[in-house]
PDB file of N, CA and C in Angstrom:
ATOM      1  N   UNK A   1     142.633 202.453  69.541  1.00  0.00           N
ATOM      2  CA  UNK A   1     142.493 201.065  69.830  1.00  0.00           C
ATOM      3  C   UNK A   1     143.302 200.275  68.847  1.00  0.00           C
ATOM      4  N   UNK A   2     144.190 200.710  69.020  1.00  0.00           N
ATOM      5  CA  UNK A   2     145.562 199.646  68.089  1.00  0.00           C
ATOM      6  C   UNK A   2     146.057 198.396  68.352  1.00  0.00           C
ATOM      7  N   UNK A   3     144.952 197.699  69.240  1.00  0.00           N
ATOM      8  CA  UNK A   3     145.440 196.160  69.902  1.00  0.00           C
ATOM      9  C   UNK A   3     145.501 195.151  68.786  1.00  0.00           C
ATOM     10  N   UNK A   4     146.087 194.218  69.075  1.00  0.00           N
ATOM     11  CA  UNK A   4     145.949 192.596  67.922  1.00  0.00           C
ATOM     12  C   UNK A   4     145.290 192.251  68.702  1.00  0.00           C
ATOM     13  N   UNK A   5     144.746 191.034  67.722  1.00  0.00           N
ATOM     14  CA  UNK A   5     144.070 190.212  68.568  1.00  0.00           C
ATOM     15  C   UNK A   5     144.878 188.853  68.686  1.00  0.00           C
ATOM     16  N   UNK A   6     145.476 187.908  69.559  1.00  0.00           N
ATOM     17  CA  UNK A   6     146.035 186.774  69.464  1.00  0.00           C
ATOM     18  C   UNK A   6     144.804 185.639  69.137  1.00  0.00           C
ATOM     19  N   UNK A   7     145.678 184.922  68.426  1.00  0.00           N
ATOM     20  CA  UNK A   7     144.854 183.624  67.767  1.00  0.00           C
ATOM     21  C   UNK A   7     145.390 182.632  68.989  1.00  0.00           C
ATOM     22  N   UNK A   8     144.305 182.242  69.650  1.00  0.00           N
ATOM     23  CA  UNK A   8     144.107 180.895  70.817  1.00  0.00           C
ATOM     24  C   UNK A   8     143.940 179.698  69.528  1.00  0.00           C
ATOM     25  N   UNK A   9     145.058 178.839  69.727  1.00  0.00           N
ATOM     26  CA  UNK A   9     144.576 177.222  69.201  1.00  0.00           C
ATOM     27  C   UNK A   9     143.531 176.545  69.954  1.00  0.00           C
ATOM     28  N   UNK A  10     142.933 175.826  69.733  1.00  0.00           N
ATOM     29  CA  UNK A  10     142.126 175.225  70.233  1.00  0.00           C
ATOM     30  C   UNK A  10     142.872 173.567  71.374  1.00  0.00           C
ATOM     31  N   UNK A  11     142.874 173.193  72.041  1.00  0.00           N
ATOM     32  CA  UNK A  11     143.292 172.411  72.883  1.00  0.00           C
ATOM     33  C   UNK A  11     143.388 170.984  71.883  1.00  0.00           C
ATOM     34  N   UNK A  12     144.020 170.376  71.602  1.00  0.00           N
ATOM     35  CA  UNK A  12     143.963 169.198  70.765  1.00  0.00           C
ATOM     36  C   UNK A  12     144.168 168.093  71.750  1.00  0.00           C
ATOM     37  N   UNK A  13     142.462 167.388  71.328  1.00  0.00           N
ATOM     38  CA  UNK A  13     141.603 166.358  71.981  1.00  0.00           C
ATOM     39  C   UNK A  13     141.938 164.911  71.156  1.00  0.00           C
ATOM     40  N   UNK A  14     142.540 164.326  72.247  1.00  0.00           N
ATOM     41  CA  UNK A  14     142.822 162.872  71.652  1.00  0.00           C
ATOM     42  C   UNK A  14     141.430 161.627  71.986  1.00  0.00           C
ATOM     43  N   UNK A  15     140.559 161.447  71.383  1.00  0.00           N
ATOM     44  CA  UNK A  15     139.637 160.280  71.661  1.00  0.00           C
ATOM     45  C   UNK A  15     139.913 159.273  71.166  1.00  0.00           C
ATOM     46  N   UNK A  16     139.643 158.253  71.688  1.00  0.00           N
ATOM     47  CA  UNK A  16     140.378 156.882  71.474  1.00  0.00           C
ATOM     48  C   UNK A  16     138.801 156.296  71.282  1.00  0.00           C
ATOM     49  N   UNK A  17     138.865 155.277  70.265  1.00  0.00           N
ATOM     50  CA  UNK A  17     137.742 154.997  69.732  1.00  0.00           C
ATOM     51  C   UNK A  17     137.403 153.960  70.773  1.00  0.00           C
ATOM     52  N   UNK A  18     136.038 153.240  71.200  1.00  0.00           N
ATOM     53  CA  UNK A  18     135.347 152.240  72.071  1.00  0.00           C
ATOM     54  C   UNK A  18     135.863 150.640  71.518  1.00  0.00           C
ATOM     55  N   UNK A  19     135.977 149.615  71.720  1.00  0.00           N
ATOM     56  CA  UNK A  19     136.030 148.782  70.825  1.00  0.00           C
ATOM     57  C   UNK A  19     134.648 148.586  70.463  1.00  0.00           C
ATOM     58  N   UNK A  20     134.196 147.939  69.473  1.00  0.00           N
ATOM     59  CA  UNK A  20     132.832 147.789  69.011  1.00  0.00           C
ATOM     60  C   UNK A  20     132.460 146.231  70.175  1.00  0.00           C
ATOM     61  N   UNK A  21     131.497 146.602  70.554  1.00  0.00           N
ATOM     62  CA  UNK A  21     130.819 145.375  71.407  1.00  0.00           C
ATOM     63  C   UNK A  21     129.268 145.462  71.204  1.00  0.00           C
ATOM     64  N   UNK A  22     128.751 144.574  70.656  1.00  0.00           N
ATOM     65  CA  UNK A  22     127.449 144.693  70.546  1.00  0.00           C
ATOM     66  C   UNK A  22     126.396 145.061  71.543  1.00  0.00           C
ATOM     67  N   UNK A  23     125.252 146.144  71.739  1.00  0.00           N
ATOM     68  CA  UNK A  23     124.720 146.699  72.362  1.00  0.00           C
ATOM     69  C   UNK A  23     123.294 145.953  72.394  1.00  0.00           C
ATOM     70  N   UNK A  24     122.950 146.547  73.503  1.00  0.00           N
ATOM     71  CA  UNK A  24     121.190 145.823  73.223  1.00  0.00           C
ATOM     72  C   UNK A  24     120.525 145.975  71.813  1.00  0.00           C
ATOM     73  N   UNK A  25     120.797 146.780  70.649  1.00  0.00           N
ATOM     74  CA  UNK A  25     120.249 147.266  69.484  1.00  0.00           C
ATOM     75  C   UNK A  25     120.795 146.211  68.805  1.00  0.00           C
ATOM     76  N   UNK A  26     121.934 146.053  68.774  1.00  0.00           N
ATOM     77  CA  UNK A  26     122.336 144.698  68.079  1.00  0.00           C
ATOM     78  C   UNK A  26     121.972 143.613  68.141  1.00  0.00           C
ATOM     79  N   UNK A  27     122.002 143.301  69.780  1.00  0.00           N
ATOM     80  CA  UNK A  27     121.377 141.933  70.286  1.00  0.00           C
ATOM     81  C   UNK A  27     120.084 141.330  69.364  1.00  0.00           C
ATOM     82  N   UNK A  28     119.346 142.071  69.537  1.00  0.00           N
ATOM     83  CA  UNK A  28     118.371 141.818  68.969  1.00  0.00           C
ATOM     84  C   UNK A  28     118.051 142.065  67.085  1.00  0.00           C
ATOM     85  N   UNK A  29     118.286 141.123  66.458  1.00  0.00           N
ATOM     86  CA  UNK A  29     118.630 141.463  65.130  1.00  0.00           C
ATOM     87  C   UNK A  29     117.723 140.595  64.854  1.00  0.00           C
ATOM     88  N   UNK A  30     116.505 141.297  63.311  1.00  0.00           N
ATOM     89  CA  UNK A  30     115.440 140.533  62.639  1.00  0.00           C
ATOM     90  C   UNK A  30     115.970 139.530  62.559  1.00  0.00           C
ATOM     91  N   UNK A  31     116.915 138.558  62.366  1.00  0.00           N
ATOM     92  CA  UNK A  31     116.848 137.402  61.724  1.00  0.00           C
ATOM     93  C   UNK A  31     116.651 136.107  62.585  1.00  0.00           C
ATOM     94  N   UNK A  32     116.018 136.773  63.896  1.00  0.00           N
ATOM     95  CA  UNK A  32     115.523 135.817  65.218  1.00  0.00           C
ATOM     96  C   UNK A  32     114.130 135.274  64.860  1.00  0.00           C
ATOM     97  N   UNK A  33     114.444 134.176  65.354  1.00  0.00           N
ATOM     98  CA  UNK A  33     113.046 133.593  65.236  1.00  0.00           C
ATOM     99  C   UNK A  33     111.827 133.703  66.510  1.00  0.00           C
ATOM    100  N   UNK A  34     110.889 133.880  66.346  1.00  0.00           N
ATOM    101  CA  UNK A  34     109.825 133.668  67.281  1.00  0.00           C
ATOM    102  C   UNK A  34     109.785 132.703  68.392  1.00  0.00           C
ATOM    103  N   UNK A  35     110.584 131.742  68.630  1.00  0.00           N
ATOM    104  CA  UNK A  35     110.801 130.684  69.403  1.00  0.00           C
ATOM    105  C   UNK A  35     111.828 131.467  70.653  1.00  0.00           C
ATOM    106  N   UNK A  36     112.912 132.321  70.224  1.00  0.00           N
ATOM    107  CA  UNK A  36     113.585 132.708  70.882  1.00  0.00           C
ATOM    108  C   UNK A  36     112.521 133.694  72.288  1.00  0.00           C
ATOM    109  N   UNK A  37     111.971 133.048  73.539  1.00  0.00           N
ATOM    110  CA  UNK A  37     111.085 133.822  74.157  1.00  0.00           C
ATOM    111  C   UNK A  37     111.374 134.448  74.888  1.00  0.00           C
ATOM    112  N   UNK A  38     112.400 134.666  75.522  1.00  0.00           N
ATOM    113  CA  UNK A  38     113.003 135.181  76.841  1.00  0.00           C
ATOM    114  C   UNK A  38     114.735 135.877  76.250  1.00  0.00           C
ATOM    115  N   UNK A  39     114.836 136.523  77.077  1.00  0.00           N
ATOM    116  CA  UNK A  39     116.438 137.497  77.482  1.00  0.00           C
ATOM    117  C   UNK A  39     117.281 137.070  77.905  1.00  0.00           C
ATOM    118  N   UNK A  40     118.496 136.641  77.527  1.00  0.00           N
ATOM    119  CA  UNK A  40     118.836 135.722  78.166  1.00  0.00           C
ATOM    120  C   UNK A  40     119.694 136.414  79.469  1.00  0.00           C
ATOM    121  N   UNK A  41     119.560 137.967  79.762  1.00  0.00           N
ATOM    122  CA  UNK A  41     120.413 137.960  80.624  1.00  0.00           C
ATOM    123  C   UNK A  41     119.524 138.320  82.431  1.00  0.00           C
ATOM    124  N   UNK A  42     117.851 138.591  81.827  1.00  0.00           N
ATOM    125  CA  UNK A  42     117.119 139.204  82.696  1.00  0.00           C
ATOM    126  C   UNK A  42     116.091 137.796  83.249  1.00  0.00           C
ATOM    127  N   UNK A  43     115.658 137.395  82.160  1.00  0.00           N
ATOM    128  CA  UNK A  43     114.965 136.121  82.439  1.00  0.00           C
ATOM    129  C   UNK A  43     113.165 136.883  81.985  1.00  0.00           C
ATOM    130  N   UNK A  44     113.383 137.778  81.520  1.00  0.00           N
ATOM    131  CA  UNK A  44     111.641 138.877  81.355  1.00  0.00           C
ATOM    132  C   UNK A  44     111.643 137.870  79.866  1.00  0.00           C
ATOM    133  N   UNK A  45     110.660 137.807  79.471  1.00  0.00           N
ATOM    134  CA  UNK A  45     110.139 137.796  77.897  1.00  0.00           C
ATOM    135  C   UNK A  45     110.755 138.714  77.266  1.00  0.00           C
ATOM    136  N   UNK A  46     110.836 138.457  75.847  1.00  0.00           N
ATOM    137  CA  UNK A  46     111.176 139.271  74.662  1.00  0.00           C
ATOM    138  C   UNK A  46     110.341 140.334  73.942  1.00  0.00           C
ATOM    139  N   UNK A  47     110.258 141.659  73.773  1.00  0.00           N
ATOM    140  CA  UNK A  47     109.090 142.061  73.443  1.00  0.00           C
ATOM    141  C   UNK A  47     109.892 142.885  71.815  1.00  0.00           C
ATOM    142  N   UNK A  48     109.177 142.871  71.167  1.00  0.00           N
ATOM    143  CA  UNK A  48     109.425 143.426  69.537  1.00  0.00           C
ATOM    144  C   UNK A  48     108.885 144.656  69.455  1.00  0.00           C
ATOM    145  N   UNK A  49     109.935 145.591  68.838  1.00  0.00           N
ATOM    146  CA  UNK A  49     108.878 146.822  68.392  1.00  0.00           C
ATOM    147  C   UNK A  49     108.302 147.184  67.540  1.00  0.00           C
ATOM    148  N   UNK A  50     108.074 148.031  66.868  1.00  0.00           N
ATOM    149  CA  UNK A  50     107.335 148.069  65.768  1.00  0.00           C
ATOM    150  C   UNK A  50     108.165 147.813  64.523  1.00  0.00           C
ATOM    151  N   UNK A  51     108.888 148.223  64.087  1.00  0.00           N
ATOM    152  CA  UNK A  51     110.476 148.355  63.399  1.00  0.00           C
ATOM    153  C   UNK A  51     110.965 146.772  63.251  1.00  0.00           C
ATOM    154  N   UNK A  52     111.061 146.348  64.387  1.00  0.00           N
ATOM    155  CA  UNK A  52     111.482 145.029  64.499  1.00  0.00           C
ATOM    156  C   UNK A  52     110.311 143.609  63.815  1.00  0.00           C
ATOM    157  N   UNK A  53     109.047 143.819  64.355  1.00  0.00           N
ATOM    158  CA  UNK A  53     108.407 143.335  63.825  1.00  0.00           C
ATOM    159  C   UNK A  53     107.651 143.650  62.400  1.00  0.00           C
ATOM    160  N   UNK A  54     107.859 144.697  61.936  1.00  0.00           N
ATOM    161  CA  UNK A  54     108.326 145.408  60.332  1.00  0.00           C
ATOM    162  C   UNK A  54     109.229 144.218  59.869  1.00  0.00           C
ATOM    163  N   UNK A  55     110.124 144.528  59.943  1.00  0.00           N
ATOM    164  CA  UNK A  55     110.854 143.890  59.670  1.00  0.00           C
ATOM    165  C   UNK A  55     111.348 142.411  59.346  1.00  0.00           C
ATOM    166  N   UNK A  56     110.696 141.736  60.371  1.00  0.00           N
ATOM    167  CA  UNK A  56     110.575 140.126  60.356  1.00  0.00           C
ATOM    168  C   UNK A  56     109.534 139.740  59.586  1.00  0.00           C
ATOM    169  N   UNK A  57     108.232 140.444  58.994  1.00  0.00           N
ATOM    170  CA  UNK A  57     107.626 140.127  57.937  1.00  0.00           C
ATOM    171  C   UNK A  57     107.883 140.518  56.942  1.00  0.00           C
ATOM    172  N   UNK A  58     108.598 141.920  57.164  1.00  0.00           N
ATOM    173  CA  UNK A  58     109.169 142.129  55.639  1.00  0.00           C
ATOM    174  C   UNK A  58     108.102 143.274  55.151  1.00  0.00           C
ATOM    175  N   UNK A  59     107.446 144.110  55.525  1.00  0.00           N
ATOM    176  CA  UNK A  59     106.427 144.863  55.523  1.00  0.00           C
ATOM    177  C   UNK A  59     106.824 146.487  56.201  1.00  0.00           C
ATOM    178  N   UNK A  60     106.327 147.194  55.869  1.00  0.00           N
ATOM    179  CA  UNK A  60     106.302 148.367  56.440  1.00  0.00           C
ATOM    180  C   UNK A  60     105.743 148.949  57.551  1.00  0.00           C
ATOM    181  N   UNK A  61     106.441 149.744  58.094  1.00  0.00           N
ATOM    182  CA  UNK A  61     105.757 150.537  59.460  1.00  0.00           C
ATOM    183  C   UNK A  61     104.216 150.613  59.842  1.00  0.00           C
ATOM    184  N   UNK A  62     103.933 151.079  58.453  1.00  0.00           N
ATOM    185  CA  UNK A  62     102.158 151.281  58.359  1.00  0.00           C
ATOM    186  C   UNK A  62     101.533 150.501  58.268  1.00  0.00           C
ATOM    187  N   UNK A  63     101.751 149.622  57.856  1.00  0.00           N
ATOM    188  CA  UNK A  63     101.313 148.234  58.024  1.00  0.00           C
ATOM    189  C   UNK A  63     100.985 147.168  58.960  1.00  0.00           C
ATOM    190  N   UNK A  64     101.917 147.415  59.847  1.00  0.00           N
ATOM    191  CA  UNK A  64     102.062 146.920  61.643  1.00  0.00           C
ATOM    192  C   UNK A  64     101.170 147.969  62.160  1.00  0.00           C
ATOM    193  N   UNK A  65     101.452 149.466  62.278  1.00  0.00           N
ATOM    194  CA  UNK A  65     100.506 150.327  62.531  1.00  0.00           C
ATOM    195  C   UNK A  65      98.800 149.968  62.341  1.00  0.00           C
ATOM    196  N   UNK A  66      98.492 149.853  61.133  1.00  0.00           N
ATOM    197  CA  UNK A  66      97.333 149.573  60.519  1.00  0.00           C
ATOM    198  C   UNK A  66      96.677 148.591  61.182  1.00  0.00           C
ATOM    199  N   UNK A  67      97.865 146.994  61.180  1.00  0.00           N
ATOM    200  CA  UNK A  67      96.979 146.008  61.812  1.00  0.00           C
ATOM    201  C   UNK A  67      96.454 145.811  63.432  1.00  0.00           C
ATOM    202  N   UNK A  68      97.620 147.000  63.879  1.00  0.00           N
ATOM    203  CA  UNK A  68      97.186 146.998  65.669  1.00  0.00           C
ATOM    204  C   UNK A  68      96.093 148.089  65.466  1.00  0.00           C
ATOM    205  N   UNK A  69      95.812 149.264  64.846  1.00  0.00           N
ATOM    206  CA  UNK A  69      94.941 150.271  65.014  1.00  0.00           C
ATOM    207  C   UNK A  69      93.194 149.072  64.302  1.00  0.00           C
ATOM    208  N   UNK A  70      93.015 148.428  63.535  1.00  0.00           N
ATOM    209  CA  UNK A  70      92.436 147.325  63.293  1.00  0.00           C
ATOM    210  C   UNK A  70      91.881 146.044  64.065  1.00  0.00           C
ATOM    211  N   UNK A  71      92.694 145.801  65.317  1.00  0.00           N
ATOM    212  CA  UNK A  71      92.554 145.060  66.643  1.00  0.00           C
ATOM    213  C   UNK A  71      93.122 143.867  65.431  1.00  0.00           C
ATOM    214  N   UNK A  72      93.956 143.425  64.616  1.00  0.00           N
ATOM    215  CA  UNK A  72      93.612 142.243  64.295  1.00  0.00           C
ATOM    216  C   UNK A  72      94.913 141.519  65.154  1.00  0.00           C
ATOM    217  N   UNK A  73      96.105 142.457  65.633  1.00  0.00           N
ATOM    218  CA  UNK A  73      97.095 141.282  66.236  1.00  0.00           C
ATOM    219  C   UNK A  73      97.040 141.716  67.940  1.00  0.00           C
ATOM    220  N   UNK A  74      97.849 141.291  68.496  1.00  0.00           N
ATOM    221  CA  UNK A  74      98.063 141.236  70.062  1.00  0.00           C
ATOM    222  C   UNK A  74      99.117 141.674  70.550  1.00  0.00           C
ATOM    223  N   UNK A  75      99.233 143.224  71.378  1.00  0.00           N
ATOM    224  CA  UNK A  75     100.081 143.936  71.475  1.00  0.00           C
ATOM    225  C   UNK A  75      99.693 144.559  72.684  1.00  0.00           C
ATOM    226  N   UNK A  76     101.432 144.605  73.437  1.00  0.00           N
ATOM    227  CA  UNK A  76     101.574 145.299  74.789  1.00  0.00           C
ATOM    228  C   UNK A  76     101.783 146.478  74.609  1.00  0.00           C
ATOM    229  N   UNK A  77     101.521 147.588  75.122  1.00  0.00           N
ATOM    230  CA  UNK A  77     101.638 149.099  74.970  1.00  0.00           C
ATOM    231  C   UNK A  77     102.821 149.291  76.302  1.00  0.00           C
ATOM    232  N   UNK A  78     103.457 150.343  75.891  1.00  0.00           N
ATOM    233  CA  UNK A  78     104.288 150.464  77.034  1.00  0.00           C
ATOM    234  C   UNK A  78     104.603 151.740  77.201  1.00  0.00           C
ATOM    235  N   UNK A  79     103.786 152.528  77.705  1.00  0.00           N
ATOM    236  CA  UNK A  79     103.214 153.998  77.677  1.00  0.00           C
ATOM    237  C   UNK A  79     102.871 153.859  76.465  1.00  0.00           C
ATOM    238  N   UNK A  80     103.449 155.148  75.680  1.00  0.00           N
ATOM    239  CA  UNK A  80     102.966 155.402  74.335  1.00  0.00           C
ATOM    240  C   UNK A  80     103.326 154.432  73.450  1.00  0.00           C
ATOM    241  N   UNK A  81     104.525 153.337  73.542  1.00  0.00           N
ATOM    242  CA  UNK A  81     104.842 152.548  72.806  1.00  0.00           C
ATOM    243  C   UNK A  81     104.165 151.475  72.810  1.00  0.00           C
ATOM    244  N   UNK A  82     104.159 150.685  71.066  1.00  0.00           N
ATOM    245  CA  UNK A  82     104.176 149.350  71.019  1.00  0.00           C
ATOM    246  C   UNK A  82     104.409 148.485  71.106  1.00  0.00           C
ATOM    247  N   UNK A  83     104.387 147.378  71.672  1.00  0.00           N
ATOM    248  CA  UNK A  83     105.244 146.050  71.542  1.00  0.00           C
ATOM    249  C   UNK A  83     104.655 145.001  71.115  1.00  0.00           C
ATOM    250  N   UNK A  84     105.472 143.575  70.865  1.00  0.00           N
ATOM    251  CA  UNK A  84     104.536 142.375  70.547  1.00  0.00           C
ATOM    252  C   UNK A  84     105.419 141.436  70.906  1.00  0.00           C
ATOM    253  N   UNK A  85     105.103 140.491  71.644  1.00  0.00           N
ATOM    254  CA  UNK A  85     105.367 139.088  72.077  1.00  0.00           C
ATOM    255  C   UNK A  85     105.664 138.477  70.303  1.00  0.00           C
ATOM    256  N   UNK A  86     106.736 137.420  71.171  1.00  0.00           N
ATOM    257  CA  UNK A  86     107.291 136.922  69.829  1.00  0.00           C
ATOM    258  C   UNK A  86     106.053 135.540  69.535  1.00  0.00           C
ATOM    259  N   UNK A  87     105.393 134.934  70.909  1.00  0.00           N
ATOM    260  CA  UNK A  87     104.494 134.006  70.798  1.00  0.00           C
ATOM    261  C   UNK A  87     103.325 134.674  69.752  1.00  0.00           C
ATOM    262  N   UNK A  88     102.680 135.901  69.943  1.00  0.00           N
ATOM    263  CA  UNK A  88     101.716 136.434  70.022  1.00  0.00           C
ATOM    264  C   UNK A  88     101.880 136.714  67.963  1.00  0.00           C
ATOM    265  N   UNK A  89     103.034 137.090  67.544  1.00  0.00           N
ATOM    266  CA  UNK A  89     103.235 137.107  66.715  1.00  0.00           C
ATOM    267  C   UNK A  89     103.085 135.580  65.938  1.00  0.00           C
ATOM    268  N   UNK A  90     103.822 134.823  66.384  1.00  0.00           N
ATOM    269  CA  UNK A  90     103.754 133.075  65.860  1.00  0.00           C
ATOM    270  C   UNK A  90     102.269 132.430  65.622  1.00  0.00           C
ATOM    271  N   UNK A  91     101.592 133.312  66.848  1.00  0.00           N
ATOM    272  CA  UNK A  91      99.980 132.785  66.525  1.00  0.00           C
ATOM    273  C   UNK A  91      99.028 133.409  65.644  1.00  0.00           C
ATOM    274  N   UNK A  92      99.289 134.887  64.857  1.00  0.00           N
ATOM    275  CA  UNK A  92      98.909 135.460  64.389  1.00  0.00           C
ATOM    276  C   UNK A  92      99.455 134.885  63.002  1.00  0.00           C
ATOM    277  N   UNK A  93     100.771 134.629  62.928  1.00  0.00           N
ATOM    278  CA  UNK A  93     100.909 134.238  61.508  1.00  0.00           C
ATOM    279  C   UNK A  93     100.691 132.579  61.032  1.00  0.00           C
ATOM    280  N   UNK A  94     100.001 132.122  62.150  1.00  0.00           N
ATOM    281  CA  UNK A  94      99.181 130.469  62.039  1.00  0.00           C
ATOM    282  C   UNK A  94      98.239 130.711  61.716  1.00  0.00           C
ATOM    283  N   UNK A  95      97.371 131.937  62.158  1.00  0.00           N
ATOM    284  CA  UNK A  95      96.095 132.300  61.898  1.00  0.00           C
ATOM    285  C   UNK A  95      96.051 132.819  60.617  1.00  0.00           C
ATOM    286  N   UNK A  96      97.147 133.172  60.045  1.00  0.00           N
ATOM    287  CA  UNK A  96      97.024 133.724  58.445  1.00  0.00           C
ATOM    288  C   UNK A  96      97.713 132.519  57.331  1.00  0.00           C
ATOM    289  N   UNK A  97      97.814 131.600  57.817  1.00  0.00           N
ATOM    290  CA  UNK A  97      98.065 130.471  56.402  1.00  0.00           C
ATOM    291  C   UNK A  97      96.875 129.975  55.873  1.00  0.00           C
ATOM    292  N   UNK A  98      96.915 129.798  54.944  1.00  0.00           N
ATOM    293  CA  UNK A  98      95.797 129.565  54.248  1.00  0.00           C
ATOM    294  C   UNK A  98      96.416 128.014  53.714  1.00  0.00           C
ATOM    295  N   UNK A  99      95.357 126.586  53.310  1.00  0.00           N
ATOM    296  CA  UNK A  99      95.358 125.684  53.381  1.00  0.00           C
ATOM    297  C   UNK A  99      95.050 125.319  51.809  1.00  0.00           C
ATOM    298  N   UNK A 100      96.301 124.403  51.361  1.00  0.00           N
ATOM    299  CA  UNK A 100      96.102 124.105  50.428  1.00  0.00           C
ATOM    300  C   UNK A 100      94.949 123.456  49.917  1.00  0.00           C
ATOM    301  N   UNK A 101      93.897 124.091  49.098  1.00  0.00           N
ATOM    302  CA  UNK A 101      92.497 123.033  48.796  1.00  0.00           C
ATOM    303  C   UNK A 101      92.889 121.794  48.166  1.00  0.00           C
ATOM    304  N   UNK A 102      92.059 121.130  47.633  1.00  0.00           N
ATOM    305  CA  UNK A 102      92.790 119.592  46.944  1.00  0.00           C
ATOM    306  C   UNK A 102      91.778 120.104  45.848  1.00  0.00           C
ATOM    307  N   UNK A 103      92.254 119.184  44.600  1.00  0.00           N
ATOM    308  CA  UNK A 103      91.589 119.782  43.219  1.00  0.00           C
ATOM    309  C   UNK A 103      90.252 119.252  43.649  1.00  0.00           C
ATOM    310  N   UNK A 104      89.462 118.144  44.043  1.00  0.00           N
ATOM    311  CA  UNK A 104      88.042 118.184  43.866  1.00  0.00           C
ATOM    312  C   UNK A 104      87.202 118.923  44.945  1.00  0.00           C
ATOM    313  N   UNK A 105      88.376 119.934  45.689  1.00  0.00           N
ATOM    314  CA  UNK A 105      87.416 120.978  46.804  1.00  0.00           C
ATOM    315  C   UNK A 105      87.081 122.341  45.982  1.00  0.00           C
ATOM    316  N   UNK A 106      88.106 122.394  44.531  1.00  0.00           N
ATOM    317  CA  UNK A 106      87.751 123.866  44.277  1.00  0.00           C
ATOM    318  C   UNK A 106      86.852 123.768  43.063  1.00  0.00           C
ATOM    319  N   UNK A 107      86.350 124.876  43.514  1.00  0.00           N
ATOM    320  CA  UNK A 107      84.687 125.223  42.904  1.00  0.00           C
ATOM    321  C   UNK A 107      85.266 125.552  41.317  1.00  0.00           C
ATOM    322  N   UNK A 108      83.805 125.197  40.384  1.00  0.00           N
ATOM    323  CA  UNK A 108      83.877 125.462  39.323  1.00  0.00           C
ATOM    324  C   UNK A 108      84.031 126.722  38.698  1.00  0.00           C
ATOM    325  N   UNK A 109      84.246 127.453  37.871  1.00  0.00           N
ATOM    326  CA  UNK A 109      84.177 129.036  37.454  1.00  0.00           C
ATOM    327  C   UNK A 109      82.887 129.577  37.380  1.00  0.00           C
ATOM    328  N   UNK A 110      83.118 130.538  37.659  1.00  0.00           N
ATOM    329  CA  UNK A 110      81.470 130.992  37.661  1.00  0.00           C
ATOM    330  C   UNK A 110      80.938 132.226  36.540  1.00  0.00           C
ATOM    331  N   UNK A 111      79.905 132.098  35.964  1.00  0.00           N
ATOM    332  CA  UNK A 111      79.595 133.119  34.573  1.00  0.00           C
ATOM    333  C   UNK A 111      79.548 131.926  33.639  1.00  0.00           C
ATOM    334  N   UNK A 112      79.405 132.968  32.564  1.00  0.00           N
ATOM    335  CA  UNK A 112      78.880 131.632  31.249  1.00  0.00           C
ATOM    336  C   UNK A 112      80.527 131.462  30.856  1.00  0.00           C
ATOM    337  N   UNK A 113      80.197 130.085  30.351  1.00  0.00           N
ATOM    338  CA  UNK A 113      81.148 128.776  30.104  1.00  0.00           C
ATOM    339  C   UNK A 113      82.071 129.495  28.859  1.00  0.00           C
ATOM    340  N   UNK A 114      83.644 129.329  28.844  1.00  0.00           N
ATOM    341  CA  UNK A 114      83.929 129.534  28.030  1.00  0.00           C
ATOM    342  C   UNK A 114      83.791 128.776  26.541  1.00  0.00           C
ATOM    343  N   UNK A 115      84.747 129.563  25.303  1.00  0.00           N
ATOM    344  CA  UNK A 115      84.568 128.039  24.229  1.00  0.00           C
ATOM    345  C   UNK A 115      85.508 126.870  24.753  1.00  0.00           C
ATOM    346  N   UNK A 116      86.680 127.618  24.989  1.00  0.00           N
ATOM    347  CA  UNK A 116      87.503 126.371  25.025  1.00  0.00           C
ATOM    348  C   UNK A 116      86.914 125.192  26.317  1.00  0.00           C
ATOM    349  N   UNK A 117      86.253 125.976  27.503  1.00  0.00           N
ATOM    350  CA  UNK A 117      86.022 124.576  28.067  1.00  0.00           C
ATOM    351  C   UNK A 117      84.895 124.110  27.894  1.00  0.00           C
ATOM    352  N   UNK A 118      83.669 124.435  26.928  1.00  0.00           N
ATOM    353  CA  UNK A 118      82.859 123.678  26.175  1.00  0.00           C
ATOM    354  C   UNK A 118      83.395 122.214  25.231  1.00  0.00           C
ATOM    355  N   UNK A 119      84.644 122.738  24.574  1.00  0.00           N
ATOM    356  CA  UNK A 119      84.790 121.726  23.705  1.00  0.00           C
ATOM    357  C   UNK A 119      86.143 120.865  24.653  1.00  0.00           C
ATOM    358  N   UNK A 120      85.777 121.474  25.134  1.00  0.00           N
ATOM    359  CA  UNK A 120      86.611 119.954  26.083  1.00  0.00           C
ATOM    360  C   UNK A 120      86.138 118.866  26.025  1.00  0.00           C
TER     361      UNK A 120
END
């Protein structure tokens, strides 16, 4: 068995790159605001995923996780996935501001009195 073996080149493949055009993944970039409610090319509502709405608070995965496994926000499932209305989000984070007290609403300290505000 005294054969060679010939070396086959491989076919040289010219791909020409796509131009870059932004994709639905792009479209949608955290730095949207909650007002933005609708698609503009379908006319459906906007729905956020988990990642996305991560993101727009600035918080982690588990965290969004946590608060839907918690019932505390309002979320569409879409089979196994999550989603959230951008409204649904806007009302959840109205529901979490807290209101500046005015100085004669906040309560005195509580426990025994220090020195310094004795000799006040």
């Amino acid at each position: 068995m005294g054969g060679s073996f010939a070396t086959i080149a491989p076919p040289s493949v010219v791909v020409k790159a796509a131009p870059l055009v932004p994709g639905p993944s792009l479209v949608g970039s955290v730095d949207r605001s909650p007002s933005d409610m609708s698609d503009d090319s379908t006319g459906l509502p906007e729905l956020w995923d988990v990642a996305r709405f991560a993101g727009y608070l600035g918080v982690t995965k588990h965290y969004v996780y946590r608060l839907t496994s918690e019932h505390r926000i309002r979320l569409v499932r879409v089979g196994k996935c999550l989603r959230f209305r951008p409204e649904d989000v806007a009302a959840w984070l109205d529901a979490q501001a807290v209101d500046v007290a005015s100085e004669s609403a906040v309560q005195a300290r509580r426990g025994r009195p220090r020195k310094r505000d004795l000799a006040a």
